[in-house]
Protein backbone atom coordinates (compact mmCIF):
# COMPACT_ATOMS: atom_id res chain seq x y z
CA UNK A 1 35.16 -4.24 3.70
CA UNK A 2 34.27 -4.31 0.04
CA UNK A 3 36.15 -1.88 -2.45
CA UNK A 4 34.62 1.37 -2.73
CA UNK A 5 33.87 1.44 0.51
CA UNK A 6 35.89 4.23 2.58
CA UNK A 7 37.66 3.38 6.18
CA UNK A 8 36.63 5.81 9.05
CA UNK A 9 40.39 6.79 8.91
CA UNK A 10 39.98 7.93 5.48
CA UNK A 11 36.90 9.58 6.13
CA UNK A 12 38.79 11.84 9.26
CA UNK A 13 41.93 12.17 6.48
CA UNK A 14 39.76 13.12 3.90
CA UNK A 15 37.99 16.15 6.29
CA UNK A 16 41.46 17.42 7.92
CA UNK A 17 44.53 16.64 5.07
CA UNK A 18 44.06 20.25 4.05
CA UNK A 19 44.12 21.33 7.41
CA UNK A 20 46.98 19.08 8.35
CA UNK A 21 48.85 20.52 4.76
CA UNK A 22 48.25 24.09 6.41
CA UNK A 23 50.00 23.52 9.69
CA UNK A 24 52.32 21.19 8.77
CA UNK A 25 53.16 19.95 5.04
CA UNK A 26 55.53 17.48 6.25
CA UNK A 27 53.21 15.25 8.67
CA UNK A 28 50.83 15.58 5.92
CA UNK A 29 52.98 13.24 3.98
CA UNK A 30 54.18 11.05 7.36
CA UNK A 31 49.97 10.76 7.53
CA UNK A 32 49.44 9.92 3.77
CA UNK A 33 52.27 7.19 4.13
CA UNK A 34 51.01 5.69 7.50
CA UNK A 35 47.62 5.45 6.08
CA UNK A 36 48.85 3.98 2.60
CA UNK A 37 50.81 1.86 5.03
CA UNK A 38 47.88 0.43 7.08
CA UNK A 39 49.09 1.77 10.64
CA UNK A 40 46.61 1.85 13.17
CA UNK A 41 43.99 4.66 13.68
CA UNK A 42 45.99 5.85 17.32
CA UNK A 43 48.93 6.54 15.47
CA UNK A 44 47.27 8.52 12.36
CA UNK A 45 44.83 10.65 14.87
CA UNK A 46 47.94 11.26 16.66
CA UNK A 47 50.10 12.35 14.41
CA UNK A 48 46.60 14.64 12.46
CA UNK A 49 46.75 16.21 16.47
CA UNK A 50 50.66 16.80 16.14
CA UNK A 51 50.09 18.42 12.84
CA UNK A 52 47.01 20.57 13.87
CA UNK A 53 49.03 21.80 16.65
CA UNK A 54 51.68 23.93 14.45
CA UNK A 55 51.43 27.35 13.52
CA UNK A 56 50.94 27.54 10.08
CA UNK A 57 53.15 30.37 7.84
CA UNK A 58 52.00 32.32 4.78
CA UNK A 59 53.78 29.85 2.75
CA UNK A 60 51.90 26.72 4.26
CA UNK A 61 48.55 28.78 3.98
CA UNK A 62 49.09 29.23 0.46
CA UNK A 63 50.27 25.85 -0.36
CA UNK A 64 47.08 24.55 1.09
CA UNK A 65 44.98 27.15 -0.27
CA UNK A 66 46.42 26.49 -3.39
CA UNK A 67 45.65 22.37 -2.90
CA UNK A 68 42.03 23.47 -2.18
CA UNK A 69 42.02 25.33 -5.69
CA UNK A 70 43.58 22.25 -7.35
CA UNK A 71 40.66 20.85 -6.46
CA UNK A 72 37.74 22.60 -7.87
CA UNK A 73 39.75 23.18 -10.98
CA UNK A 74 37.59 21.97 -13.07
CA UNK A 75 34.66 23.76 -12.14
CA UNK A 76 35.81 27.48 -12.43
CA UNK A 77 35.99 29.71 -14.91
CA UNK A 78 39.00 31.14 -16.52
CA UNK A 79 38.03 34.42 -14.93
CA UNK A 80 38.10 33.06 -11.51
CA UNK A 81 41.27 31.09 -12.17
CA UNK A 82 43.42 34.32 -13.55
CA UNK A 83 41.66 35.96 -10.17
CA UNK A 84 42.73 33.37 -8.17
CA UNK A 85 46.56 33.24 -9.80
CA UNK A 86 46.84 37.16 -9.45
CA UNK A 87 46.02 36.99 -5.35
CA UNK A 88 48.88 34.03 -5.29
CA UNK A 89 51.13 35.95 -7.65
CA UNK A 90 50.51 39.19 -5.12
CA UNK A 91 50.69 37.06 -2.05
CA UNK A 92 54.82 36.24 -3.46
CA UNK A 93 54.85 39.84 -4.17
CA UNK A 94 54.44 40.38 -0.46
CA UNK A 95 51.16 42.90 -1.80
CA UNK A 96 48.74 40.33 -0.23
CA UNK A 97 48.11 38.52 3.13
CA UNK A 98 47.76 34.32 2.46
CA UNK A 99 44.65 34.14 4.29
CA UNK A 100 43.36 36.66 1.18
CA UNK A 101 44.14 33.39 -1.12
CA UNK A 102 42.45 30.67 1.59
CA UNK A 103 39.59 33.31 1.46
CA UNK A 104 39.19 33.32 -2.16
CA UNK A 105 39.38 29.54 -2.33
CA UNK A 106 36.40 29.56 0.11
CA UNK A 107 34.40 31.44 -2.06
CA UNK A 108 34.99 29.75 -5.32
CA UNK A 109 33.88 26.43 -3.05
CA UNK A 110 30.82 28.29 -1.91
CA UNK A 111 29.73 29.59 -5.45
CA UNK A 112 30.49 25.47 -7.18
CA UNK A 113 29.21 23.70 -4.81
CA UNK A 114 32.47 21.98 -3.95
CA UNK A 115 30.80 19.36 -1.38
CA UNK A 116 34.11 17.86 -0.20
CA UNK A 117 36.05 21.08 0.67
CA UNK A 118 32.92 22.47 1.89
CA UNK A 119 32.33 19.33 4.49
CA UNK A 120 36.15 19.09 5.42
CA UNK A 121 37.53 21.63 8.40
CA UNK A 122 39.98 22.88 6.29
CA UNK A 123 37.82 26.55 6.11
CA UNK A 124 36.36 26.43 9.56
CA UNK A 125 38.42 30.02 10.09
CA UNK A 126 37.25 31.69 7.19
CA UNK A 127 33.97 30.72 8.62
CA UNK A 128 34.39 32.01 11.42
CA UNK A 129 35.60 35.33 9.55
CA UNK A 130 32.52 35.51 7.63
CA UNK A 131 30.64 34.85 10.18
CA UNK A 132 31.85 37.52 12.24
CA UNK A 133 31.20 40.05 9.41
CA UNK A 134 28.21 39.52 8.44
């Protein structure tokens, strides 16, 4: 493998750590560390299938949501980022539902393009919620 090149672990980490973060924030760092560590691919997809298992809580849905905005940063504007820090700052409030944050962050991936987050499984609920509106 030359450098640059991704492994087809990190290409399966790189589509489900936000959905791993979301369940389960402290596999996410048992993955990170067995992956930094060079364990082998059984052990990493089995501990992503222990972590995609969980139940995630509001506070695990807005961590992750809140990774996803880390993310795209960059590319909003500082409309959209006050918008997005007044549905987290109502979210600890107890005003607003997580999921209302993770929704957000969806949107603000739609509208910049935001390839990675778009191609990971990390919104394949919100989706499914749009979907079903629509």
């Amino acid at each position: 493998m030359t450098r640059g090149e991704e492994t087809e672990i990190e290409r399966v980490w790189r589509r489900q750590q936000l959905s791993v973060a979301e369940c389960c924030p402290k596999l996410f760092h048992d993955i990170q560390t067995a992956i930094d560590e060079g364990r082998g691919i059984v052990m990493v997809m089995n501990l992503i299938d222990a972590a995609l298992e969980r139940t995630p809580t509001s506070a695990t849905i807005l961590s992750a949501a809140t990774m996803a905005f880390d993310q795209m940063r960059a590319r909003v504007t500082a409309e959209e980022r006050a918008e997005f820090l007044a549905l987290v700052s109502g979210v600890n409030r107890g005003a607003l539902s997580a999921v209302d944050v993770k929704k957000k962050a969806f949107e603000l991936a739609v509208k910049h393009n935001a390839g990675s987050l778009l191609e990971a499984t990390y919104f394949d609920d919100v989706r499914r919620l749009v979907e079903g509106s629509v």
